[in-house]
C-alpha atoms as a PDB file:
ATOM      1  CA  UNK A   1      99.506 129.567 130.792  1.00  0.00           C
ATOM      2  CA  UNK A   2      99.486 131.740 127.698  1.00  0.00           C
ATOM      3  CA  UNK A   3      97.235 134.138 126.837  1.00  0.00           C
ATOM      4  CA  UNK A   4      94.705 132.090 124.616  1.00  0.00           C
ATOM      5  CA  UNK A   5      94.285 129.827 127.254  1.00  0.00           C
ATOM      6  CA  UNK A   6      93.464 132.242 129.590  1.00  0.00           C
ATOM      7  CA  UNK A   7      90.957 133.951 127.635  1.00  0.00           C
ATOM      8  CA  UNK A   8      89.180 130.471 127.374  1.00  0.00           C
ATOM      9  CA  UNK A   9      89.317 129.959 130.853  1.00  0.00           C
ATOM     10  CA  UNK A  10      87.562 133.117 131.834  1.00  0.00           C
ATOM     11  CA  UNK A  11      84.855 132.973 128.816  1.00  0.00           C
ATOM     12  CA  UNK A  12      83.824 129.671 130.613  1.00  0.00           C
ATOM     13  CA  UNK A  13      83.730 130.520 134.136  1.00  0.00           C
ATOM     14  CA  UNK A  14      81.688 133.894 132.594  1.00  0.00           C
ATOM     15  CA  UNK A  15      79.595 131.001 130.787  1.00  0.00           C
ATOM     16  CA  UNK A  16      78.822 129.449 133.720  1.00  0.00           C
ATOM     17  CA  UNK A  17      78.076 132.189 135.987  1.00  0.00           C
ATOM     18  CA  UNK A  18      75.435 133.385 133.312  1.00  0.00           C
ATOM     19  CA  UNK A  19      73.538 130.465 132.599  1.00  0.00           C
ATOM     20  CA  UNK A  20      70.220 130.104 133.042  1.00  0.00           C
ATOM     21  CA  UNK A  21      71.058 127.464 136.163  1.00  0.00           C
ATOM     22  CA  UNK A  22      73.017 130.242 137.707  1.00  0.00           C
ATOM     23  CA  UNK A  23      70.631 132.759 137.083  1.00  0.00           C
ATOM     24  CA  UNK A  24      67.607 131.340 138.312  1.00  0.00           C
ATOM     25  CA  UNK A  25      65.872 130.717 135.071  1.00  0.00           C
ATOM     26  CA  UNK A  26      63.651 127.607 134.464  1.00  0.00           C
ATOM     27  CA  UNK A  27      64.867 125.044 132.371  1.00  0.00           C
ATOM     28  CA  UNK A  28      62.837 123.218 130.610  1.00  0.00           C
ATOM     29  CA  UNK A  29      63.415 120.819 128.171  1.00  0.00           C
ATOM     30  CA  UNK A  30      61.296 121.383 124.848  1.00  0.00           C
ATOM     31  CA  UNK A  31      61.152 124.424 122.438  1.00  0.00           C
ATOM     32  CA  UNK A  32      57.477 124.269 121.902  1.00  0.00           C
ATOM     33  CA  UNK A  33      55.026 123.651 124.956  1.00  0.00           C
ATOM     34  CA  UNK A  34      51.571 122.438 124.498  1.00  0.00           C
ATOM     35  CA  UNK A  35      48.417 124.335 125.755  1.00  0.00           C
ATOM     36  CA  UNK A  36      45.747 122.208 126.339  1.00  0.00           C
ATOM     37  CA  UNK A  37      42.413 123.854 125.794  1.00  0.00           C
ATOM     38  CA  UNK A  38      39.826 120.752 126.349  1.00  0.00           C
ATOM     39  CA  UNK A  39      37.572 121.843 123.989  1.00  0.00           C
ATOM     40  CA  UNK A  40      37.071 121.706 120.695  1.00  0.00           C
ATOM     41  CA  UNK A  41      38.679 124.352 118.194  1.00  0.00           C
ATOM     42  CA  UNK A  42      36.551 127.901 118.106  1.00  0.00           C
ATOM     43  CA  UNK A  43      34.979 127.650 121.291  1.00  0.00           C
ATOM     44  CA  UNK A  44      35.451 130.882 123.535  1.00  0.00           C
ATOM     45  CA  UNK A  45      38.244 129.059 125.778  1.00  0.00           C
ATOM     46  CA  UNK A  46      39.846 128.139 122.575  1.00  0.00           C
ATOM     47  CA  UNK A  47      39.488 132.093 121.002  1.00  0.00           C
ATOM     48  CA  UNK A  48      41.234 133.450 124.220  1.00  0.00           C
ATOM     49  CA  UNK A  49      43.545 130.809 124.391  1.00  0.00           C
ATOM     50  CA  UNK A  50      44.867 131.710 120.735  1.00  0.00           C
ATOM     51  CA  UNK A  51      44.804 135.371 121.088  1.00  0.00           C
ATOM     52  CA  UNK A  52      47.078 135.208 124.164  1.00  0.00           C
ATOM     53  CA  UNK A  53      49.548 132.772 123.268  1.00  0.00           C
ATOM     54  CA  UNK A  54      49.859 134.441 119.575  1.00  0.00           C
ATOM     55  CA  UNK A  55      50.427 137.442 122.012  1.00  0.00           C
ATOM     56  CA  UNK A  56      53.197 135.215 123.806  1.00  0.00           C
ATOM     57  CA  UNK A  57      55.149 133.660 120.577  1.00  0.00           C
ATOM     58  CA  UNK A  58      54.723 136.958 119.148  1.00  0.00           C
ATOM     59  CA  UNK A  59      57.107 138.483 122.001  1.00  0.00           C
ATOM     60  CA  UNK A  60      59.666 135.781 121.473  1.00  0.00           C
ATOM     61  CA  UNK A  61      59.230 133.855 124.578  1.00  0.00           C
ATOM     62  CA  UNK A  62      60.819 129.952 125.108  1.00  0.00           C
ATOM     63  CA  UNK A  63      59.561 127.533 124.801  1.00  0.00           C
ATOM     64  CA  UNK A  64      57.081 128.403 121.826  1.00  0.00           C
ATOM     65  CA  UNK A  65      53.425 127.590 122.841  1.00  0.00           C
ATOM     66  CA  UNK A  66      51.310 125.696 120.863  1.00  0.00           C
ATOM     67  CA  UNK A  67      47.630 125.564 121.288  1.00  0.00           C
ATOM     68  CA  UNK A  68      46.741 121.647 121.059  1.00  0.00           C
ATOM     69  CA  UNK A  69      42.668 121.038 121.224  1.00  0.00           C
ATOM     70  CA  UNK A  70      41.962 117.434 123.579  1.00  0.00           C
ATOM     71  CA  UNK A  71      37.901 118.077 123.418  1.00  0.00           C
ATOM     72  CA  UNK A  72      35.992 115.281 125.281  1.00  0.00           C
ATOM     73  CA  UNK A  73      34.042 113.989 128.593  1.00  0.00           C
ATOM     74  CA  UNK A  74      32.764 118.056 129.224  1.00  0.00           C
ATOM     75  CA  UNK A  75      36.649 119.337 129.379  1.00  0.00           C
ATOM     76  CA  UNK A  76      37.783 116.395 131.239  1.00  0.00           C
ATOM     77  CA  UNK A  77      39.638 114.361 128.465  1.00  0.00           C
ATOM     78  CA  UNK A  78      42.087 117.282 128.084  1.00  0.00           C
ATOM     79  CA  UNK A  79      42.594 117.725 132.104  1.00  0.00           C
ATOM     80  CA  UNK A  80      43.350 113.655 132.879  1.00  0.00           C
ATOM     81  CA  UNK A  81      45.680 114.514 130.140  1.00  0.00           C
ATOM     82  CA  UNK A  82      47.332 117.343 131.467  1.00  0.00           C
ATOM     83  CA  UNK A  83      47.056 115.661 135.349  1.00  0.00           C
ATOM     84  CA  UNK A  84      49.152 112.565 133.726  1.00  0.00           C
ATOM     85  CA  UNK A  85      51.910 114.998 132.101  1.00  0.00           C
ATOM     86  CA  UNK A  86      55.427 115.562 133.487  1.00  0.00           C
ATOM     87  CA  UNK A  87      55.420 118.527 135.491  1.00  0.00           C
ATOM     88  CA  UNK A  88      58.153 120.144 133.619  1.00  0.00           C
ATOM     89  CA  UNK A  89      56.907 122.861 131.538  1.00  0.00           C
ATOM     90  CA  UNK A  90      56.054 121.437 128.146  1.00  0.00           C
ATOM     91  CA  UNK A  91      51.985 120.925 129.166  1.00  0.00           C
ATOM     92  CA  UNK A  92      50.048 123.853 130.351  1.00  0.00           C
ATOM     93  CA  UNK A  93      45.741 123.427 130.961  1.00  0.00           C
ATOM     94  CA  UNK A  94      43.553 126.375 130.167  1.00  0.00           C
ATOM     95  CA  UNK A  95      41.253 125.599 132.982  1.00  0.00           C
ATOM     96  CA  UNK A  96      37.638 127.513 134.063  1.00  0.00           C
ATOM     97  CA  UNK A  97      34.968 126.530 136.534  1.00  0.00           C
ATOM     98  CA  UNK A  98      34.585 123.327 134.860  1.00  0.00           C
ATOM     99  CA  UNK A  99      37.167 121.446 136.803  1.00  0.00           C
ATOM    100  CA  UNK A 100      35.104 122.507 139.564  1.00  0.00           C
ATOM    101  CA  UNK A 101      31.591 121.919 138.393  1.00  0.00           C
ATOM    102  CA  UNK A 102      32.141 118.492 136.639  1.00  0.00           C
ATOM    103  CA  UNK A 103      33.817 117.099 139.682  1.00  0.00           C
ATOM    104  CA  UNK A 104      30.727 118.141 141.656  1.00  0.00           C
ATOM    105  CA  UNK A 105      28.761 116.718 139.673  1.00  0.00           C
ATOM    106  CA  UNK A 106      30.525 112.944 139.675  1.00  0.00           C
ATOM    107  CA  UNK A 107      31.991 113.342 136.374  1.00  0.00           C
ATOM    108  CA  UNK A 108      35.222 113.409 137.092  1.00  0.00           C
ATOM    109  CA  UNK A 109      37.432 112.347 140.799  1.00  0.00           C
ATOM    110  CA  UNK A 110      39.769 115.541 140.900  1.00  0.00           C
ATOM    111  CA  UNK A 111      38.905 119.489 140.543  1.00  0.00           C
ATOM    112  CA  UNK A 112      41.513 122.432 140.496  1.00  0.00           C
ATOM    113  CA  UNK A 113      44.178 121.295 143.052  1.00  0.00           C
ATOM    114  CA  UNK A 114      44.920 118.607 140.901  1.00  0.00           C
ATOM    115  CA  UNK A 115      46.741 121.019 139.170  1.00  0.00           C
ATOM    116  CA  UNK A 116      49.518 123.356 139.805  1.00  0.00           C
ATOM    117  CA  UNK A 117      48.193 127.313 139.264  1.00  0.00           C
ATOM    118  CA  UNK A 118      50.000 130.021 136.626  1.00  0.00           C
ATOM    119  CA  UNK A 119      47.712 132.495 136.337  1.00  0.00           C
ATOM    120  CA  UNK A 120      44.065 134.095 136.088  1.00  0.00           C
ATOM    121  CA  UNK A 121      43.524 135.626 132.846  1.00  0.00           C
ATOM    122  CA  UNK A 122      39.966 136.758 131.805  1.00  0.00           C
ATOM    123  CA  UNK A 123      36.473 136.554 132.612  1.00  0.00           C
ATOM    124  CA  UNK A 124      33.623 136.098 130.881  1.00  0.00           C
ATOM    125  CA  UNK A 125      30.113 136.626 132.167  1.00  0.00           C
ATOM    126  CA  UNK A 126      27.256 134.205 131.293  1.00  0.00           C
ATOM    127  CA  UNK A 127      24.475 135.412 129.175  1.00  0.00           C
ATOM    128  CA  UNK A 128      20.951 133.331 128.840  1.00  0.00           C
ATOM    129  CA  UNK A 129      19.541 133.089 125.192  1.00  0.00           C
ATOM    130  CA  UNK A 130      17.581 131.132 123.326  1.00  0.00           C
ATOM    131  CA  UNK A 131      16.912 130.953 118.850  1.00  0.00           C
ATOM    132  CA  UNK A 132      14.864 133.592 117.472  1.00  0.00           C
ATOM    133  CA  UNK A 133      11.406 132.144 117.540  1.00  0.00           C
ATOM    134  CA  UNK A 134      11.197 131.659 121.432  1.00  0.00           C
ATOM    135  CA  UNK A 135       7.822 132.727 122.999  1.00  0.00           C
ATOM    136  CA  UNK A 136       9.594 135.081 125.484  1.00  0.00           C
ATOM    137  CA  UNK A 137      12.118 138.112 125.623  1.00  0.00           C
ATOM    138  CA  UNK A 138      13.271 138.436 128.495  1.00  0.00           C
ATOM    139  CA  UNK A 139      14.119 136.358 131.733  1.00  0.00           C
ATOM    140  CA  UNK A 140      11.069 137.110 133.834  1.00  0.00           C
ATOM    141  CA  UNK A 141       8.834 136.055 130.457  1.00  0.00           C
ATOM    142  CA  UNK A 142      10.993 132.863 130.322  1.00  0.00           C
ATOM    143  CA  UNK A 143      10.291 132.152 134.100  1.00  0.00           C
ATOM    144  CA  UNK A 144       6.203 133.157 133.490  1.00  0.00           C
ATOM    145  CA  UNK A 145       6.056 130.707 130.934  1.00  0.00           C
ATOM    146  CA  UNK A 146       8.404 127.813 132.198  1.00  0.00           C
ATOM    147  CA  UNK A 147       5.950 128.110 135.575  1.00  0.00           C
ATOM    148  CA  UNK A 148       3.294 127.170 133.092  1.00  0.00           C
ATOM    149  CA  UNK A 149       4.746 124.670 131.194  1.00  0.00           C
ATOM    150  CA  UNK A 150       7.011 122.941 133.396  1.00  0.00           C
ATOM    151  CA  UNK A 151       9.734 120.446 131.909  1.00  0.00           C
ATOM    152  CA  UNK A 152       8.962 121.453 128.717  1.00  0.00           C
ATOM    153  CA  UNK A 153      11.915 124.649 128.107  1.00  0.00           C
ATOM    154  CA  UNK A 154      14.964 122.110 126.424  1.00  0.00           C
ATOM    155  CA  UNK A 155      17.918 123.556 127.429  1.00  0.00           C
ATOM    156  CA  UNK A 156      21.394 122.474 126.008  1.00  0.00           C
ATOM    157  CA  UNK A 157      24.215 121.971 128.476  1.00  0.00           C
ATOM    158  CA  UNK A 158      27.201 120.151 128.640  1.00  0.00           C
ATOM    159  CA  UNK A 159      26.737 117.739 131.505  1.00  0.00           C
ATOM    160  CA  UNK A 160      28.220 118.789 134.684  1.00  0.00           C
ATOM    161  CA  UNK A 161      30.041 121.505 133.143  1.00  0.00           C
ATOM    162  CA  UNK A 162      29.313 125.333 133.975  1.00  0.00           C
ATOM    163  CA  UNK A 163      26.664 125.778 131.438  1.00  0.00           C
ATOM    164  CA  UNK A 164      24.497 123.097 133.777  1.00  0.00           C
ATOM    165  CA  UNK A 165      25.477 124.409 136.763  1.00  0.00           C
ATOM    166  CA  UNK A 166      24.421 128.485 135.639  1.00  0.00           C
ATOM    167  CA  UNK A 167      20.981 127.113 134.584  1.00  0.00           C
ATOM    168  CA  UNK A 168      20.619 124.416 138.024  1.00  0.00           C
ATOM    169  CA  UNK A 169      20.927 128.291 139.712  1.00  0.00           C
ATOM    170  CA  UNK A 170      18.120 129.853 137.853  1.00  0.00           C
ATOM    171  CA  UNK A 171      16.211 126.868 138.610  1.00  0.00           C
ATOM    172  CA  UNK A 172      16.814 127.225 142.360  1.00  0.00           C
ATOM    173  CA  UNK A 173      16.375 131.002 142.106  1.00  0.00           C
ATOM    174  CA  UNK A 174      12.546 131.114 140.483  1.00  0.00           C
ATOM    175  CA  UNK A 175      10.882 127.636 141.132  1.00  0.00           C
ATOM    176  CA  UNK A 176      11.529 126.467 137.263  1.00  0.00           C
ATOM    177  CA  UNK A 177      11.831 123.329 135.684  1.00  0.00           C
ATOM    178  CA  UNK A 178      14.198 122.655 132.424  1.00  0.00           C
ATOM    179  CA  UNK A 179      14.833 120.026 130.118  1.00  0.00           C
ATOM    180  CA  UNK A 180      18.040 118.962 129.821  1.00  0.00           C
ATOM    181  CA  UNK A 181      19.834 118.440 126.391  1.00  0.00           C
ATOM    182  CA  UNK A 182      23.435 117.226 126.909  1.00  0.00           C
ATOM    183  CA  UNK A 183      25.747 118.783 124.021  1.00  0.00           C
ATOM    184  CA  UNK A 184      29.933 118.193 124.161  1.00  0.00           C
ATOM    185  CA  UNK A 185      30.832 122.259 124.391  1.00  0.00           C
ATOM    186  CA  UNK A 186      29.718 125.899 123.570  1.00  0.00           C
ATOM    187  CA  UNK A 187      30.110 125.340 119.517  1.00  0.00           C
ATOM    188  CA  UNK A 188      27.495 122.553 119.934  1.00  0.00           C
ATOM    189  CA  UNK A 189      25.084 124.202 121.720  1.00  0.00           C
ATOM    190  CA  UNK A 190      25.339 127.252 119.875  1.00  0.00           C
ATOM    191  CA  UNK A 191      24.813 125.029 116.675  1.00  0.00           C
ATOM    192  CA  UNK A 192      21.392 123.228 118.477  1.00  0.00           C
ATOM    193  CA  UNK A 193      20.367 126.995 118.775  1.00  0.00           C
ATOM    194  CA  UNK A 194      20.563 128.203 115.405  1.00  0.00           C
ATOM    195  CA  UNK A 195      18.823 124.807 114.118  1.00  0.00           C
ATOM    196  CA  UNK A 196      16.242 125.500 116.701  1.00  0.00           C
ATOM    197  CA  UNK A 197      16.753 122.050 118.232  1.00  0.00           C
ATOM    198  CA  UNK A 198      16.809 123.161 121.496  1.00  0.00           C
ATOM    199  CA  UNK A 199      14.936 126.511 123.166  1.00  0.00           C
ATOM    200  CA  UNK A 200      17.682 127.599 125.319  1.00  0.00           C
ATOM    201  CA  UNK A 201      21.616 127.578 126.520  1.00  0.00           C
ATOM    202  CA  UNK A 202      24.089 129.529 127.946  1.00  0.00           C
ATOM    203  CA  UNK A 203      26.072 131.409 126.265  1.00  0.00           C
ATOM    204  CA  UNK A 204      28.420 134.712 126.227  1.00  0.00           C
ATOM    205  CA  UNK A 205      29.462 137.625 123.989  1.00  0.00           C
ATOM    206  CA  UNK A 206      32.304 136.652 123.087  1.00  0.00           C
ATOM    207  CA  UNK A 207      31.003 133.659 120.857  1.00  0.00           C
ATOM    208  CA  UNK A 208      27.647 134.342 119.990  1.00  0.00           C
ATOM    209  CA  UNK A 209      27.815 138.515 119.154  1.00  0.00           C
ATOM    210  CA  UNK A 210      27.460 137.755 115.304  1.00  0.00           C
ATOM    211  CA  UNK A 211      24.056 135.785 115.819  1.00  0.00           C
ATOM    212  CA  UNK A 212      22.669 138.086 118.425  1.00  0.00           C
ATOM    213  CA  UNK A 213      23.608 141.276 116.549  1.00  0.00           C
ATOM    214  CA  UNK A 214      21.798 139.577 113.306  1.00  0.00           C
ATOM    215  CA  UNK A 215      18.651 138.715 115.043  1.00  0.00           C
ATOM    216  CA  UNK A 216      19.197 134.572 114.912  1.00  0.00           C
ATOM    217  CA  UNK A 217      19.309 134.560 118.437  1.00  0.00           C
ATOM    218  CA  UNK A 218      17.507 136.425 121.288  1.00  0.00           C
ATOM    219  CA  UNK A 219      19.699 136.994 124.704  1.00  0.00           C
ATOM    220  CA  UNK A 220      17.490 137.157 127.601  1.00  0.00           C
ATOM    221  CA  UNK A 221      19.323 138.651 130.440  1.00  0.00           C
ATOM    222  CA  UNK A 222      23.029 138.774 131.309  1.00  0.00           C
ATOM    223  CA  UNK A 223      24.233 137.279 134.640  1.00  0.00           C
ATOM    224  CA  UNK A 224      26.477 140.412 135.980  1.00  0.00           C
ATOM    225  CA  UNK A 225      26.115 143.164 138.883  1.00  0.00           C
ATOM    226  CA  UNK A 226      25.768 145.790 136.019  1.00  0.00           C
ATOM    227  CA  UNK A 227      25.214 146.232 132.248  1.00  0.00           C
ATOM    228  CA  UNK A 228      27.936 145.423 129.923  1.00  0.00           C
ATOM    229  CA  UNK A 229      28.881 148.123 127.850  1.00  0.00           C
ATOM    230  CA  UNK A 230      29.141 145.517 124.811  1.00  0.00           C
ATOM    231  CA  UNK A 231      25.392 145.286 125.278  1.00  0.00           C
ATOM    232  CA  UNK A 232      24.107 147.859 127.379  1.00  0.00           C
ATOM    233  CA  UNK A 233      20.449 147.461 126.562  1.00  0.00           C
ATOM    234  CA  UNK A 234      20.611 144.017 127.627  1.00  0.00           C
ATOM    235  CA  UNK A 235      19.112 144.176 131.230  1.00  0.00           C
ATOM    236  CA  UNK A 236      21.042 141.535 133.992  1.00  0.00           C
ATOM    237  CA  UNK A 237      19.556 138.615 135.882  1.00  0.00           C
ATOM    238  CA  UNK A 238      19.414 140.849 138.752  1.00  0.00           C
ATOM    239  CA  UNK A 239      16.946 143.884 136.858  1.00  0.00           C
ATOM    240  CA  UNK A 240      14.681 140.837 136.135  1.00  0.00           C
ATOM    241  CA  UNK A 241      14.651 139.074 139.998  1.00  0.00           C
ATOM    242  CA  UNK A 242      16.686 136.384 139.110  1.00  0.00           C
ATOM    243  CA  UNK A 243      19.514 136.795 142.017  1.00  0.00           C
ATOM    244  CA  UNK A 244      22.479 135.394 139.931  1.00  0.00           C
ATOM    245  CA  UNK A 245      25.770 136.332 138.952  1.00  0.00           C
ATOM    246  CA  UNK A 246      28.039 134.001 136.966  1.00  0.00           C
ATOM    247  CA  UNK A 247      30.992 134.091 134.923  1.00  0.00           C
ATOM    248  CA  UNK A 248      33.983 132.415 133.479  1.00  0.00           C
ATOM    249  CA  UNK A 249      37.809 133.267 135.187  1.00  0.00           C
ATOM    250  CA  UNK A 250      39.994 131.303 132.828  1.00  0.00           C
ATOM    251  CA  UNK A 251      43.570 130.648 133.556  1.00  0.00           C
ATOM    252  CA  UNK A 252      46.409 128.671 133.446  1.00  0.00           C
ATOM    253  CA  UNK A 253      47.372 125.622 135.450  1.00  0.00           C
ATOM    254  CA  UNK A 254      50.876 123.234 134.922  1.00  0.00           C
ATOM    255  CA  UNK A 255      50.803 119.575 136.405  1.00  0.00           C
ATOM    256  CA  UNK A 256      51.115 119.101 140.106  1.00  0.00           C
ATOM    257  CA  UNK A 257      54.445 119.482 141.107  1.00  0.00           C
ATOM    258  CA  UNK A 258      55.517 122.007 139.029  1.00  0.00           C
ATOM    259  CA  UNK A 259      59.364 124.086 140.174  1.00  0.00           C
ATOM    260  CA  UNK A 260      58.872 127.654 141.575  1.00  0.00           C
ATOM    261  CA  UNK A 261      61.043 128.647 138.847  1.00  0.00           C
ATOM    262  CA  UNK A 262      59.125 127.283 136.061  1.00  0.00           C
ATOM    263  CA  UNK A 263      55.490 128.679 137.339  1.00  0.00           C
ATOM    264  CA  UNK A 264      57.276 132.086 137.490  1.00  0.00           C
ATOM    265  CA  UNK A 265      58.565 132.127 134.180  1.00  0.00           C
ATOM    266  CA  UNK A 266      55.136 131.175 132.807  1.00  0.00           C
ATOM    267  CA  UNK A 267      53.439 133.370 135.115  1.00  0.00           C
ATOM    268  CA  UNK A 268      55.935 136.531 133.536  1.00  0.00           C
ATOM    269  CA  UNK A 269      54.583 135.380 129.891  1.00  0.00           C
ATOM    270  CA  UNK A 270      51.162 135.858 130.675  1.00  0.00           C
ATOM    271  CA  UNK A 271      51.024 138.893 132.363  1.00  0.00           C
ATOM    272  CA  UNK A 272      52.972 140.258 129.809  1.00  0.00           C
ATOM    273  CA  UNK A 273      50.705 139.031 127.493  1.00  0.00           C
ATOM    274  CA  UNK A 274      47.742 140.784 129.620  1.00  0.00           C
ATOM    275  CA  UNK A 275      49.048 144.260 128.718  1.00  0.00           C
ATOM    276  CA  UNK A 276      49.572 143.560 125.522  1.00  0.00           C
ATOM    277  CA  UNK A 277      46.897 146.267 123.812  1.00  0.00           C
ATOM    278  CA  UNK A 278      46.137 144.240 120.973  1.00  0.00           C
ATOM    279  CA  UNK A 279      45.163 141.726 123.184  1.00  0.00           C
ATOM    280  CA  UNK A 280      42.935 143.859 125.430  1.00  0.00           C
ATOM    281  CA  UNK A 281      41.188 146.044 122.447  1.00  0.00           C
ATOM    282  CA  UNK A 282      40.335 141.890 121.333  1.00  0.00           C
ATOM    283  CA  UNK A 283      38.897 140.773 124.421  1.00  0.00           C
ATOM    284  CA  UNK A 284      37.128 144.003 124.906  1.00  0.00           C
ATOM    285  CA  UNK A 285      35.327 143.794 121.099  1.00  0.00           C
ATOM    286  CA  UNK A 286      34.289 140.082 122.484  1.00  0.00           C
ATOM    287  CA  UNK A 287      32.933 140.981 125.805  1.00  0.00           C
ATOM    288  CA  UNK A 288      35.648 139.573 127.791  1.00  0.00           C
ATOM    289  CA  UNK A 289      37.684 141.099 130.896  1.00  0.00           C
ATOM    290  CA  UNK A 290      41.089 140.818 131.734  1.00  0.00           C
ATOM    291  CA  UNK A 291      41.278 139.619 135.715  1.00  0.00           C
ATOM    292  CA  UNK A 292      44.546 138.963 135.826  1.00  0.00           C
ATOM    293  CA  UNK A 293      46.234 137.305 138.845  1.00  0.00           C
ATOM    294  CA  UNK A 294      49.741 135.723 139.561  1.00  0.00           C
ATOM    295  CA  UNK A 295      50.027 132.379 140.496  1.00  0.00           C
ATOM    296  CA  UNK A 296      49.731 132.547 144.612  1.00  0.00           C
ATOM    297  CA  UNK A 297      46.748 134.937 144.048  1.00  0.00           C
ATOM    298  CA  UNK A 298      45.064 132.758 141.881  1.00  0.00           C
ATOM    299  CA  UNK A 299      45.485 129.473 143.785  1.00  0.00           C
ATOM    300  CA  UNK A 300      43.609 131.711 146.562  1.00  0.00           C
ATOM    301  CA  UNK A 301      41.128 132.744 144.154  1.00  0.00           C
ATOM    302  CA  UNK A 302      40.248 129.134 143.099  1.00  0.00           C
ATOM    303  CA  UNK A 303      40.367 127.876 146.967  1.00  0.00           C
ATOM    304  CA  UNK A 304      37.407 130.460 147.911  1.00  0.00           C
ATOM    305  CA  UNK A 305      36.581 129.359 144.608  1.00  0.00           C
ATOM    306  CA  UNK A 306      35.844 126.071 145.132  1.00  0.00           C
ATOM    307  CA  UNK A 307      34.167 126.226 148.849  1.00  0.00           C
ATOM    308  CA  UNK A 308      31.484 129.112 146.799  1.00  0.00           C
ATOM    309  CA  UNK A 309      30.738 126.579 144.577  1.00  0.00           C
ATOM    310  CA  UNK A 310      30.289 123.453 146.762  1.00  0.00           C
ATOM    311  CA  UNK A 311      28.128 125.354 149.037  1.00  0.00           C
ATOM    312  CA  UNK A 312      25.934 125.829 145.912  1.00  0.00           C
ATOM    313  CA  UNK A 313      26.071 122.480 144.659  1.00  0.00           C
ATOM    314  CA  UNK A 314      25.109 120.827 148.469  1.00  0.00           C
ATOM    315  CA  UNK A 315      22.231 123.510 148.265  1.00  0.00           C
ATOM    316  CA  UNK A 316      20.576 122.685 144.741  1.00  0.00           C
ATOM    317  CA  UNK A 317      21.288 118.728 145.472  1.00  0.00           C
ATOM    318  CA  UNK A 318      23.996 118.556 142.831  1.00  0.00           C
ATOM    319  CA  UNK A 319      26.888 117.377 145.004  1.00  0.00           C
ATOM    320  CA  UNK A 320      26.399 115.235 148.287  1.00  0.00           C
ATOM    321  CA  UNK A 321      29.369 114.749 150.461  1.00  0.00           C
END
């Protein structure tokens, strides 16, 4: 054999035993993956959803992601989407407690398991506010007045969906009464706010800072153990004797039956992405915490997850085995 021959031969068996099959690595078989965020474009799942895959592409990872908005049916267009999807790596679901909330609530005939789990990224906690000419302040002279006016408070909620499910709590927790306005996500109800067509909604820092700051919109308490430093004069749920604590984890799910191999070399992406500190300083300014877990922590996360919120759901009537 002479020598040009045998300099081929060993470049391919050196070819071989580096490829990404030998190595371990995932293949999969697109250059740009979509990220599904089921709601419409500059809602806060959509704002954290950008800011972490720019943080991704940014890095050079492969396959390029690609946030792709499938808004509809409270989040649940998107995920029967993303359930239908070949499990291969070119569809990833940014999913929060609304796979858990709107299948408790009969919207939808699958929750979180449907799914296989990446990662937990942030969390948001829930903040209760209302437009600018409300007759109250605060929580407890929301509750005083919804006692005497029951029915009357419209809230806006998507259906089924966590902003329901937040406000079915406070409900349960002082005696109250609300009217429900059904809006399609967070942009919508934020919209009803400023137009004054609706008294109330949930809402968070992270999308509705500009309108608080500005005085267009009053927040009333903030469902967390303690102050957030975004807002520290804003007193919790708890301060007012409202026993309530809620939040959005969002994170990253693939279709069921996802490879080991291709979870993990998500997973590596966005916990990279997590220490990015351009990324942190921007979740921080939007009153948003990273809460990052890897993909066998968070599928234990959303387990304990799920049995917290069904024992809540039984309890307020929502959900009925």
């Amino acid at each position: 054999m002479n020598s040009s021959l045998c300099l081929k031969a060993v470049l391919a068996v050196i070819a071989v035993a580096f490829s990404p099959l030998a190595l371990g690595a995932a293949e999969i078989p697109c250059s740009t993956a979509k990220m599904v965020v089921p709601w419409k474009a500059g809602g806060d799942t959509d704002i954290v959803f950008r800011l972490v895959t720019n943080s991704i592409n940014a890095s050079g990872f492969k396959p390029k992601l690609q946030v792709v908005n499938i808004s509809g049916q409270s989040g649940n267009k998107g995920a029967k989407e993303v359930k239908a999807a070949k499990a291969d790596g070119c569809t990833l679901f940014a999913m929060h407690e609304s796979q858990i909330t709107t299948y408790l609530a009969g919207r939808v005939e699958f929750t979180w398991d449907a799914f296989t789990p990446v990662a937990r990224l942030t969390y948001t906690p829930s903040v209760l506010g209302g437009h600018s000419d409300i007759a109250y302040n605060n929580l407890q002279e929301m509750v005083a007045y919804a006692k005497k006016n029951p029915g009357t408070i419209k809230v806006g909620v998507t259906t089924g969906s966590t902003s329901q499910f937040i406000n079915l709590l406070v409900e349960d927790a002082t005696g109250t009464q609300f009217k429900y306005v059904p809006y399609e996500g967070t942009r919508e109800r934020l919209t009803a706010l400023l137009a004054k067509n609706i008294d109330l909604g949930e809402m968070n820092i992270l999308t509705a800072k500009k309108y608080l700051q500005e005085g267009s919109m009053k927040a009333l308490g903030i469902a967390t153990e303690k102050r957030d430093p975004i807002m520290p004069d804003l007193k919790t749920f708890k301060e007012q004797g409202i026993n309530v604590v809620y939040g959005l984890h969002r994170g990253v799910m693939l279709p069921k039956g996802a490879k080991k191999d291709v979870v993990k070399h998500f997973e590596k992406a966005f916990k990279k992405a997590m220490t990015d500190p351009a990324v942190k300083k921007a979740l921080d300014e939007k009153g948003t915490w990273i809460v990052y877990l890897g993909s066998d922590d968070y599928a234990k996360f959303l387990k304990q997850s799920y049995a917290d919120h069904e024992k809540v759901a039984i309890k307020i009537g929502m959900y009925k085995k």
